[in-house]
Protein backbone atom coordinates (compact mmCIF):
# COMPACT_ATOMS: atom_id res chain seq x y z
CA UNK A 1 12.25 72.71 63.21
CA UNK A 2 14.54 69.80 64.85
CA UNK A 3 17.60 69.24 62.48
CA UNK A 4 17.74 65.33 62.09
CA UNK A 5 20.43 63.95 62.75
CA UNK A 6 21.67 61.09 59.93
CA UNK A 7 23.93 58.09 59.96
CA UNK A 8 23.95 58.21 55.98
CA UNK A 9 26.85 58.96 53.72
CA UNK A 10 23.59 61.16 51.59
CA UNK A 11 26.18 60.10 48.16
CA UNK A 12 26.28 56.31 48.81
CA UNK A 13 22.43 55.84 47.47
CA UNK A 14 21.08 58.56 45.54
CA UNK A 15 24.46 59.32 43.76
CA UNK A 16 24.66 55.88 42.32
CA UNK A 17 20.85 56.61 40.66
CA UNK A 18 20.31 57.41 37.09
CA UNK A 19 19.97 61.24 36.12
CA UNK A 20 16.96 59.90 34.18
CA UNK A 21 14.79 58.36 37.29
CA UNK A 22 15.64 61.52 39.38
CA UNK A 23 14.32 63.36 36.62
CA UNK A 24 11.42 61.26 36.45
CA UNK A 25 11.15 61.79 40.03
CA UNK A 26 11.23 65.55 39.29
CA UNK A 27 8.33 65.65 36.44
CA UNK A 28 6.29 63.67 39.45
CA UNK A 29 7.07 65.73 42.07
CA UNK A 30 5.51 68.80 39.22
CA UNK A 31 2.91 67.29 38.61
CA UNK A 32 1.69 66.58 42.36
CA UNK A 33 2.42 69.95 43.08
CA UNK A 34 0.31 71.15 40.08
CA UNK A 35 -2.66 68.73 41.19
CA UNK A 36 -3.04 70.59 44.54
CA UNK A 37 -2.85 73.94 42.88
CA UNK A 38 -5.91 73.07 40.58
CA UNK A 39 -7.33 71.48 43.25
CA UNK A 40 -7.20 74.13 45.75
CA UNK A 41 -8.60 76.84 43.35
CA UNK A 42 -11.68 74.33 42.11
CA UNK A 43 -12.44 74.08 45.60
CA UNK A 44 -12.56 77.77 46.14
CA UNK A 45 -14.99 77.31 43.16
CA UNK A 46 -17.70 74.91 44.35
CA UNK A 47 -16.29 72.60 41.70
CA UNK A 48 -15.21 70.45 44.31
CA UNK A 49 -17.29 69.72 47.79
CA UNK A 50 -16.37 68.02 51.28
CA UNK A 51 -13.28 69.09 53.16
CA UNK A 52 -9.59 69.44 51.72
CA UNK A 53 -6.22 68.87 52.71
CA UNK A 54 -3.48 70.21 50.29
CA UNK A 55 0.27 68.34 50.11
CA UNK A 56 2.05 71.29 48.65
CA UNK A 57 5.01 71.20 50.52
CA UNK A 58 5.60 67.50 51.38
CA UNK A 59 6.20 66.05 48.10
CA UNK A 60 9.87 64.86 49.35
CA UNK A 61 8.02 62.46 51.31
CA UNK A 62 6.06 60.24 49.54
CA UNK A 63 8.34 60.30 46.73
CA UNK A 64 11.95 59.12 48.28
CA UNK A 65 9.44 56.40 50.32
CA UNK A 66 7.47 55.05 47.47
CA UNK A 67 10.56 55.17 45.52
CA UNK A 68 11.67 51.59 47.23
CA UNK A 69 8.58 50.05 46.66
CA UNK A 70 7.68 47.21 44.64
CA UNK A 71 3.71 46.59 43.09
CA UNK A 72 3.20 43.83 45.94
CA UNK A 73 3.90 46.40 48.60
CA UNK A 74 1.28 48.20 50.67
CA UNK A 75 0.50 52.22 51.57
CA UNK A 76 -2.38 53.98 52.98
CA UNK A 77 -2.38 57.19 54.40
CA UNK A 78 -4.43 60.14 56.21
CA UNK A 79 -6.78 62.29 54.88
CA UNK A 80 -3.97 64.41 53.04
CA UNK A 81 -3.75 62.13 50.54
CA UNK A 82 -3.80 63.54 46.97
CA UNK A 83 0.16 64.00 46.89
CA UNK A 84 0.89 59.71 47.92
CA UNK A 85 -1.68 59.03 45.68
CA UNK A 86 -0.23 60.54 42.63
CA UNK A 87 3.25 59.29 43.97
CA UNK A 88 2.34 56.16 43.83
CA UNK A 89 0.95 56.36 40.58
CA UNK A 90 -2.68 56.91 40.33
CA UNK A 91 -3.62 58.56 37.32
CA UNK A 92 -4.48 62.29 37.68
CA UNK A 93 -7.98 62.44 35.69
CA UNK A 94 -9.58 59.61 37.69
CA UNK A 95 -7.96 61.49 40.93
CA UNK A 96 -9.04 64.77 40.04
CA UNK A 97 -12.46 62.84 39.21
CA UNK A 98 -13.05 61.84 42.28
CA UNK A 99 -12.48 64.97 44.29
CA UNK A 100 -14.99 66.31 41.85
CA UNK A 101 -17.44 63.85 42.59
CA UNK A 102 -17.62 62.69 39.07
CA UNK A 103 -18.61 58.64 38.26
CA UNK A 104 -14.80 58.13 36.07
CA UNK A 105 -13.60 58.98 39.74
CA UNK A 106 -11.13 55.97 41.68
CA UNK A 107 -14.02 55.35 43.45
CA UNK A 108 -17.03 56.47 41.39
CA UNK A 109 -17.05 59.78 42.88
CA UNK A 110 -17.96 58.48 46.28
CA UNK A 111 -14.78 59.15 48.04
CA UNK A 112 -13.94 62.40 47.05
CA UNK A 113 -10.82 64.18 48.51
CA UNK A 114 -10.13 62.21 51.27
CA UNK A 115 -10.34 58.92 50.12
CA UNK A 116 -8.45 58.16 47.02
CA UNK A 117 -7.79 54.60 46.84
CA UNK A 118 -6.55 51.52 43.96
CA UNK A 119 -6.76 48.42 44.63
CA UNK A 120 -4.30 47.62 41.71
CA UNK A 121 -1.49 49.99 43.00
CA UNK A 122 -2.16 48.62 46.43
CA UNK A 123 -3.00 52.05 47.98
CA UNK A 124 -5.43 51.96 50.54
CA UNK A 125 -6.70 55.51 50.11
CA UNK A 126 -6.69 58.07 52.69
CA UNK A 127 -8.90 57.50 55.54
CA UNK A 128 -10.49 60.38 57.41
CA UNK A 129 -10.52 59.43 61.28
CA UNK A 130 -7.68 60.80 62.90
CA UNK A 131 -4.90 57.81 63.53
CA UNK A 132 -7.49 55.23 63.07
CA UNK A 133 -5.74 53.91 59.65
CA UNK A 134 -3.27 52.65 61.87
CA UNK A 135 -5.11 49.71 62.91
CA UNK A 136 -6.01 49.00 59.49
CA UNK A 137 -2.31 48.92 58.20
CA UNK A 138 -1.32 46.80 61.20
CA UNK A 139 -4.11 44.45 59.79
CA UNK A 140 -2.78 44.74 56.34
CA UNK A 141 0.78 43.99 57.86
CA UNK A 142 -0.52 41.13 59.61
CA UNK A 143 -2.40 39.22 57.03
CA UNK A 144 0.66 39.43 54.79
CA UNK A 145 2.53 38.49 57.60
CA UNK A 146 0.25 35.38 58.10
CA UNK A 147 0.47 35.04 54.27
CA UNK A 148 4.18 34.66 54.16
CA UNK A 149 4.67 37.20 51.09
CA UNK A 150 8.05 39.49 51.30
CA UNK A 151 6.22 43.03 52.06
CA UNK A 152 6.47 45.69 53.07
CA UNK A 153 3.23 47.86 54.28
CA UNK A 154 3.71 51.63 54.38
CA UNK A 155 1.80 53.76 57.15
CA UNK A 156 1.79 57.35 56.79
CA UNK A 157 0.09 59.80 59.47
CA UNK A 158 0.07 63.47 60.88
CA UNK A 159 2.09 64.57 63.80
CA UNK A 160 -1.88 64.83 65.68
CA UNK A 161 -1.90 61.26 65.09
CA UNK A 162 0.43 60.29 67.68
CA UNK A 163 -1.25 61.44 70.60
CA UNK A 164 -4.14 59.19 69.95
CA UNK A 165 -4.72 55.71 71.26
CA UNK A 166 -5.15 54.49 67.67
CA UNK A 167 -1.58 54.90 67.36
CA UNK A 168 -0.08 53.59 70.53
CA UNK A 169 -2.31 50.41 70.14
CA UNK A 170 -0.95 49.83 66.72
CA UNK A 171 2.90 50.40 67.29
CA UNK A 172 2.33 47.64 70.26
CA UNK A 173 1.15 45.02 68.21
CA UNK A 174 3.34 45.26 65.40
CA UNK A 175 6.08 45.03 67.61
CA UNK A 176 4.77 42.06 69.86
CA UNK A 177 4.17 40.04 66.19
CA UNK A 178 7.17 41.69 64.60
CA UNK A 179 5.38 42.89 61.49
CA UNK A 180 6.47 44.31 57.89
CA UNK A 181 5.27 47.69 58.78
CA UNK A 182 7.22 51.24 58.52
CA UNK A 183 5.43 53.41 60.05
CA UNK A 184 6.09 57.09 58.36
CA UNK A 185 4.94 60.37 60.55
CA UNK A 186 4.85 63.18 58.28
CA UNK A 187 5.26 65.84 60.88
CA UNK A 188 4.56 69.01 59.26
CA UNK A 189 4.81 71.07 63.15
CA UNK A 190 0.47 71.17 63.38
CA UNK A 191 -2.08 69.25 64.30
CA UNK A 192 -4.57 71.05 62.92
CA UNK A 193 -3.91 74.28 63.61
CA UNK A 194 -1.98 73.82 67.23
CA UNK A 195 1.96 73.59 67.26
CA UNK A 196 3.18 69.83 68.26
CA UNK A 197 4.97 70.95 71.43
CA UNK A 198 1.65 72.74 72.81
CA UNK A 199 0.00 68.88 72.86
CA UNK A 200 2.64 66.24 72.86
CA UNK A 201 4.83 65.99 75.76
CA UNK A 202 7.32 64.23 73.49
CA UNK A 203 8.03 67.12 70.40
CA UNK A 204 10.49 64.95 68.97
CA UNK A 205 7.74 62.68 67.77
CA UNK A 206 10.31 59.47 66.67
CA UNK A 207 10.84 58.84 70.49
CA UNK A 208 7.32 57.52 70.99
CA UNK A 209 8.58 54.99 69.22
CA UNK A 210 10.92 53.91 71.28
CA UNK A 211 8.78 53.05 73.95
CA UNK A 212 7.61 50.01 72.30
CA UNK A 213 10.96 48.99 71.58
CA UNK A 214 10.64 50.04 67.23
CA UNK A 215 13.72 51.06 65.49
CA UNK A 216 13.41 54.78 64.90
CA UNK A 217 15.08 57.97 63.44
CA UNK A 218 13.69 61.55 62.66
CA UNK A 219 14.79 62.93 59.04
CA UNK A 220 14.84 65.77 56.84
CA UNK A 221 11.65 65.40 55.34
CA UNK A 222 12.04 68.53 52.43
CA UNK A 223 15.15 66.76 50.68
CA UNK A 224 13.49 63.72 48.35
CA UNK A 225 17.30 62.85 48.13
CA UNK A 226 18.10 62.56 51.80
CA UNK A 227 14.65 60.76 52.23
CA UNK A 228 15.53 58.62 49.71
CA UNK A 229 18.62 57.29 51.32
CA UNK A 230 17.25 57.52 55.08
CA UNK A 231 14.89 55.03 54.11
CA UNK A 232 16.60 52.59 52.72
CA UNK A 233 18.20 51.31 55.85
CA UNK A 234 14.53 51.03 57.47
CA UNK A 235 13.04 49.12 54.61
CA UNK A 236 15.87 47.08 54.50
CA UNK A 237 15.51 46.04 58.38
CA UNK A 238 11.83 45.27 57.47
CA UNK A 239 12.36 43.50 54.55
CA UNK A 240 14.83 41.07 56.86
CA UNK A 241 12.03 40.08 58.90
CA UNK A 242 13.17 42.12 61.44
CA UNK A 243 9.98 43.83 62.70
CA UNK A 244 8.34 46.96 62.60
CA UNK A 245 10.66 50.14 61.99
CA UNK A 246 9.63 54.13 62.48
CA UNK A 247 10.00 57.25 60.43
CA UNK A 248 9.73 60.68 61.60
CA UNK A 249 9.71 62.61 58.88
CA UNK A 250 9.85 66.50 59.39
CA UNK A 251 8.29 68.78 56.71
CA UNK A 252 5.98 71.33 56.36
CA UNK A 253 2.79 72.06 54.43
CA UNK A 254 2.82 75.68 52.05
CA UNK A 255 -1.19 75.84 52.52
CA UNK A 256 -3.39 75.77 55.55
CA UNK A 257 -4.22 72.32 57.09
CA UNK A 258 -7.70 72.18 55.42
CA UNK A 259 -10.15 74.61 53.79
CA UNK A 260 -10.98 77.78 55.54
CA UNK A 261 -7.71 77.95 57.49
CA UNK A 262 -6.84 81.41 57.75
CA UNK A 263 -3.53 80.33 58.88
CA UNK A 264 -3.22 82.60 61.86
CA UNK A 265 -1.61 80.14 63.97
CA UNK A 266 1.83 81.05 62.12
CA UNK A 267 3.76 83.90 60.70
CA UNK A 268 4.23 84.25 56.80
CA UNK A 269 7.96 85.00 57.48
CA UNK A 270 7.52 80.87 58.63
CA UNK A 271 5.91 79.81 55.89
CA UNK A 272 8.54 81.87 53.40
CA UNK A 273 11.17 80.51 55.75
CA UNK A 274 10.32 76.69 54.48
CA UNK A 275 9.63 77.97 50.99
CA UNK A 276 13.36 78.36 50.89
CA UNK A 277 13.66 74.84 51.51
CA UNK A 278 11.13 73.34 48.65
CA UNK A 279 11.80 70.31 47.57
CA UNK A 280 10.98 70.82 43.79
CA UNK A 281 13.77 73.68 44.16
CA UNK A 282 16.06 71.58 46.00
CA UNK A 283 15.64 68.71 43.60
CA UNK A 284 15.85 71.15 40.59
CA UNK A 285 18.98 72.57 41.90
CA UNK A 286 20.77 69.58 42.23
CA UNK A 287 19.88 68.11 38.69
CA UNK A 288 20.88 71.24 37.26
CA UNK A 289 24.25 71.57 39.45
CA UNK A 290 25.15 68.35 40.18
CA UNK A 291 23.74 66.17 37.33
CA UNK A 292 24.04 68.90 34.40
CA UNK A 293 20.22 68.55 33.39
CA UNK A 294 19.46 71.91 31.30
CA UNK A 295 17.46 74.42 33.27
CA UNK A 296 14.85 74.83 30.11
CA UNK A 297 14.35 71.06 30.16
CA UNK A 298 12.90 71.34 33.57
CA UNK A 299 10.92 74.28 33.22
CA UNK A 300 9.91 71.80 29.78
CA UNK A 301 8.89 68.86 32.73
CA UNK A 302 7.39 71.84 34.76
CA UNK A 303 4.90 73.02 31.69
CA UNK A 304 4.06 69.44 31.09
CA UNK A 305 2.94 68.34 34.26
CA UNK A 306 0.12 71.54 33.89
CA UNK A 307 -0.56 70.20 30.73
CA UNK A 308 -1.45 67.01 32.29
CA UNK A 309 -3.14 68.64 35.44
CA UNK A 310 -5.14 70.72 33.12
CA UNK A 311 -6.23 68.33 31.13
CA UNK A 312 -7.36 66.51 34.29
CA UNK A 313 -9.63 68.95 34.99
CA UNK A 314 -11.26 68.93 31.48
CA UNK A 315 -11.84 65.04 32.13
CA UNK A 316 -13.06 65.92 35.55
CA UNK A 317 -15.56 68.61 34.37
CA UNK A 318 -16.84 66.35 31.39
CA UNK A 319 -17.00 63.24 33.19
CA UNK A 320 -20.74 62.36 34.14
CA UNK A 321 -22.42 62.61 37.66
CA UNK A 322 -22.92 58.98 39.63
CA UNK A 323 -26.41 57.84 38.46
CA UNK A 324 -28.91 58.40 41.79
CA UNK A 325 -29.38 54.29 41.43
CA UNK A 326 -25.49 53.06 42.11
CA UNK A 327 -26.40 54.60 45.76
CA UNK A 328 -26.09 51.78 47.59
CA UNK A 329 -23.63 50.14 45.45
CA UNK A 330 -20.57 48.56 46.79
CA UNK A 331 -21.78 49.00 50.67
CA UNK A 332 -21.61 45.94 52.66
CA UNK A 333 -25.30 46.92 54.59
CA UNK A 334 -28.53 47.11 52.70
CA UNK A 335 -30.67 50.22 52.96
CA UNK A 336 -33.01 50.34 55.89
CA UNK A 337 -36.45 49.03 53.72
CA UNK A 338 -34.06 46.13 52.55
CA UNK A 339 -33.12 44.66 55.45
CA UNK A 340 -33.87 40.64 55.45
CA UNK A 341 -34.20 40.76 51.70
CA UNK A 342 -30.90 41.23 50.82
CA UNK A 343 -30.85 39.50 47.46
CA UNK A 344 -30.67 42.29 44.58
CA UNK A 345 -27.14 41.71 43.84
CA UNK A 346 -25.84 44.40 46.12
CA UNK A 347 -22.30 43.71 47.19
């Protein structure tokens, strides 16, 4: 992995928050962590159908990002999605509702894993075509834009995403209309299961940005600390009415990019390598050394969030199945034998 390279004093921002919020930040950062652990082993189960990306690994992320937001703001993300969605503060039994397919789900258990979403947190959901959530954000950006409200619309993609037109067709238009967009790639080093410098001729992803004339920096994605205060400066510049600005975030996922990767693409030496750098240990270390929070009063946060995560699963496995008639519910089409009769209160 790159190192990134940082213009920010790292105790200018973070230093001057309270111990409280970063352990607040902590006891989410547990609980996302937990999520995908219950999540992952449901799966194995059958509990849970469809595909399955896990976050494990990237909590930093979405945490020191989300952290500057306000309600009014924006996100939507890729198909990874359960970590943002719990960082931005979707509750964990209608999340883990919806990946079991269950009606109490965020979207009636017709989403499932890919496609948490609230409308009332502003957070789009992940979407599941490669890159193609791009456009939409640039559309959310825009209307607001055209709307004249003081947002900011958060974009977050894989590293895979930037090779795809999706992407370069977004970053041009949000430059050429200047819009509130930051644009966050959470480059965990694989598309899929291919290392970024085997398909992108650029490896240090941040430059693509560059072509289109967007602000840009690559940071240390593991650190919620350092993410923290790297973004500040970018939503700052947005926030100005300055335009678009770019994130490359570098990080790395604990689990295999979906279900049934057998991970042979890279060493476990690697993956122990980056487990060194986790960022609920690196957060952990610096409330305990640097903020004198009691060891036991983390490990308190840590039992809590499995609490939570556990009971998430009871609501998940009690909650009732969508009835077979709520089919074609919220769809804006009518079925097939409906067509030119479209008057049943379907929306």
């Amino acid at each position: 992995m790159a190192t990134p390279k940082s213009d920010v004093e790292h105790e200018t921002l973070s230093a001057d928050l309270s111990t409280d919020k970063l352990v607040e930040w902590y006891s989410r950062m547990e609980l996302m962590r937990r999520f995908e652990n219950h999540a992952e082993r449901y799966y194995q189960e059958g509990k849970i159908a469809g595909y399955h990306h896990i976050y494990s690994g990237q909590e930093a992320v979405a945490m020191g990002i989300f952290a500057h937001l306000g309600p009014d703001d924006h996100i939507i993300t890729a198909y990874r999605d359960h970590g943002p969605a719990l960082a931005r503060g979707i509750d964990p039994k209608p999340a883990m509702a919806e990946l079991w397919g269950k009606a109490t789900g965020t979207s009636q258990g017709k989403g499932g894993s890919m496609h948490l979403a609230s409308r009332k947190l502003h957070f789009w959901g992940g979407y599941a075509i490669v890159a193609a959530h791009l456009s939409l954000a640039t559309g959310i950006a825009l209307a607001e834009q055209y709307k004249g409200h003081d947002t900011v619309t958060v974009c977050m993609f894989g590293d895979g995403s930037t090779n795809n037109g999706y992407f370069h067709e977004a970053l041009n238009l949000a430059k050429v209309w200047d819009l509130p967009i930051l644009f966050v790639c959470e480059n965990n080093l694989y598309g899929m299961w291919t290392p970024v410098g085997d398909v992108s001729a650029v490896s240090d992803v941040y430059k693509k940005a560059c072509g289109y004339e967007i602000p840009a920096k690559q940071i240390d994605g593991m650190n919620v600390l350092h993410v923290y205060d790297e973004v500040a400066e970018a939503i700052d510049h947005i926030r100005a009415g300055n335009g678009p600005y770019f994130i490359e975030a570098l990080t790395y996922r604990y689990r295999g990019h979906g279900a049934g990767d057998i991970e042979a693409y890279r060493t476990k030496d690697e993956v122990a390598e980056y487990k060194e750098k986790d960022p609920l240990v690196q957060l952990a270390s610096y409330l305990a050394d640097e903020r004198d929070v009691d060891r036991s009063k983390l490990e308190t946060l840590a039992k809590e969030a499995e609490g939570e995560i556990n009971a998430a699963v009871e609501f998940a496995r009690e909650s009732e199945e969508p009835a077979l008639e709520t089919i074609w519910d919220n769809i804006f089409a009518a079925p097939f034998e409906d067509r030119g009769s479209v008057s049943k209160g379907r929306s």
